[in-house]
Protein backbone atom coordinates (compact mmCIF):
# COMPACT_ATOMS: atom_id res chain seq x y z
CA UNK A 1 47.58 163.10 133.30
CA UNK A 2 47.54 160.29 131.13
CA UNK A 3 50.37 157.68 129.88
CA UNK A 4 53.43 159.77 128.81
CA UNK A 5 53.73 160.16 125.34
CA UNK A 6 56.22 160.91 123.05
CA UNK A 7 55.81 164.42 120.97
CA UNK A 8 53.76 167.27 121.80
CA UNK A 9 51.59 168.26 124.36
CA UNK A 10 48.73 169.38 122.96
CA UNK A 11 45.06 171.63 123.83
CA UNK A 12 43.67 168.93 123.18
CA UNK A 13 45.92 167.03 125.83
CA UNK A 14 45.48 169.55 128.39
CA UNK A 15 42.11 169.54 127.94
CA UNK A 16 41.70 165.70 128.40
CA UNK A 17 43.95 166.21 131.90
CA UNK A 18 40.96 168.64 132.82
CA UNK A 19 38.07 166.19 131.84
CA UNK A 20 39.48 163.77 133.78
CA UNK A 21 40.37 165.72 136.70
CA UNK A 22 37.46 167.53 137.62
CA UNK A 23 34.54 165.73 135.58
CA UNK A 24 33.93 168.41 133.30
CA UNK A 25 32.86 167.47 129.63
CA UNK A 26 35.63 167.88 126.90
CA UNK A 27 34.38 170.49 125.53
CA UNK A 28 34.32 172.88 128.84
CA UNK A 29 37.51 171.93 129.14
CA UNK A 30 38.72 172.89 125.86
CA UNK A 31 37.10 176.29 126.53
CA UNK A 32 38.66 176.64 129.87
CA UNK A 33 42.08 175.57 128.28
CA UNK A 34 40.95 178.37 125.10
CA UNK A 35 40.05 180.86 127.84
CA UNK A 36 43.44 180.34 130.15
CA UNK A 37 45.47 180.90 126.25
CA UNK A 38 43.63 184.49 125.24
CA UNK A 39 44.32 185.51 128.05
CA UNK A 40 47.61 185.30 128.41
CA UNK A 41 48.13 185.79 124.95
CA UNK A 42 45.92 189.32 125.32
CA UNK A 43 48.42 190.65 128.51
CA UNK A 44 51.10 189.55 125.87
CA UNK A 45 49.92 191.85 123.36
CA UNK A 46 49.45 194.45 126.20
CA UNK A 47 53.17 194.30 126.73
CA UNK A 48 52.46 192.55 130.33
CA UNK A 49 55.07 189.91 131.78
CA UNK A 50 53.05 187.01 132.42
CA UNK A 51 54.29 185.44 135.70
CA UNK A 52 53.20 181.43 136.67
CA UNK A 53 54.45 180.57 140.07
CA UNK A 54 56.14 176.96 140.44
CA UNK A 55 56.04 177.58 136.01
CA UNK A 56 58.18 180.48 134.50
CA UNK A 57 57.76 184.28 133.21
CA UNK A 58 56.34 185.00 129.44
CA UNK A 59 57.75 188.21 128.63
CA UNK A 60 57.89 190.54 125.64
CA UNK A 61 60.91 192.05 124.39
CA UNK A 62 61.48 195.29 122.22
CA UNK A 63 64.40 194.37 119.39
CA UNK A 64 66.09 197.43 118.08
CA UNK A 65 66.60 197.46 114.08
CA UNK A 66 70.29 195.63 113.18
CA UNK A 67 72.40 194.61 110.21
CA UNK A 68 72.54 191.12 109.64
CA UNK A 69 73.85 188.49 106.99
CA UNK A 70 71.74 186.27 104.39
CA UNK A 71 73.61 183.10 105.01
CA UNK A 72 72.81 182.05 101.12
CA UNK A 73 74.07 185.14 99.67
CA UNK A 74 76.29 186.78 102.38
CA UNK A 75 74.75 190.11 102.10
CA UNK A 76 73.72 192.57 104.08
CA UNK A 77 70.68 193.25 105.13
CA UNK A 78 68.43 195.11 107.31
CA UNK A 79 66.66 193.40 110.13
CA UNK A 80 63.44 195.28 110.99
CA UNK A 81 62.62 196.10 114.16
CA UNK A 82 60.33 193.79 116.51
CA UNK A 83 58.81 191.83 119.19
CA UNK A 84 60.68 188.92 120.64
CA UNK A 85 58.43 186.56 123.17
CA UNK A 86 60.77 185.17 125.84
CA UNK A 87 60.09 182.37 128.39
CA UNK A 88 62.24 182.01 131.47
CA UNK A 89 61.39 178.95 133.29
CA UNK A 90 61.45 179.14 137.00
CA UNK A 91 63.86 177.48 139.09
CA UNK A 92 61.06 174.89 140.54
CA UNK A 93 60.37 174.19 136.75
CA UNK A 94 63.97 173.70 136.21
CA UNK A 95 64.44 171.07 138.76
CA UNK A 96 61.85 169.13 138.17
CA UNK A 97 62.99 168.60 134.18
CA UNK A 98 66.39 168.11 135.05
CA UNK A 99 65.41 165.37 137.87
């Protein structure tokens, strides 16, 4: 990849990596990097775990409906029921941010 940066990695980012990895013009990259998103976004929506070796585990989680607190007002509510995305970065993955 390029210089590091400060702030976000973005597509357009990985995209750039790709272009200048394996000479492909930006915009097949950006597809490829488009194509490699829907689809894990798609097995997401399917209620798949998404599993990257070396990278971590996308997973979706069912939340059951709860009481909570508005913090302005202090009162009760009802939380809805829903979907929770997790991401549980591997232990490689781990090690390598922490080095």
């Amino acid at each position: 990849m390029k210089d590091k940066k400060i702030g976000a990695l973005t597509r357009s980012d990985i995209a750039d990596a790709i272009t200048e990895e394996f000479d492909v013009t930006k915009f097949h990259a950006s597809e490829m990097v488009e194509d490699v998103l829907d689809e894990i976004a798609a097995a997401l929506v399917e209620g798949d775990t998404v599993k990257i070796a070396g990278f971590g585990t996308f997973s979706v989680r069912q939340k059951k409906e709860r009481m909570g607190r508005n913090p302005k007002t202090m009162e009760a509510a009802v939380i809805l029921p829903r979907k929770s995305l997790t991401f549980k970065a591997s232990s490689l993955l781990k090690k390598i941010v922490n080095s």
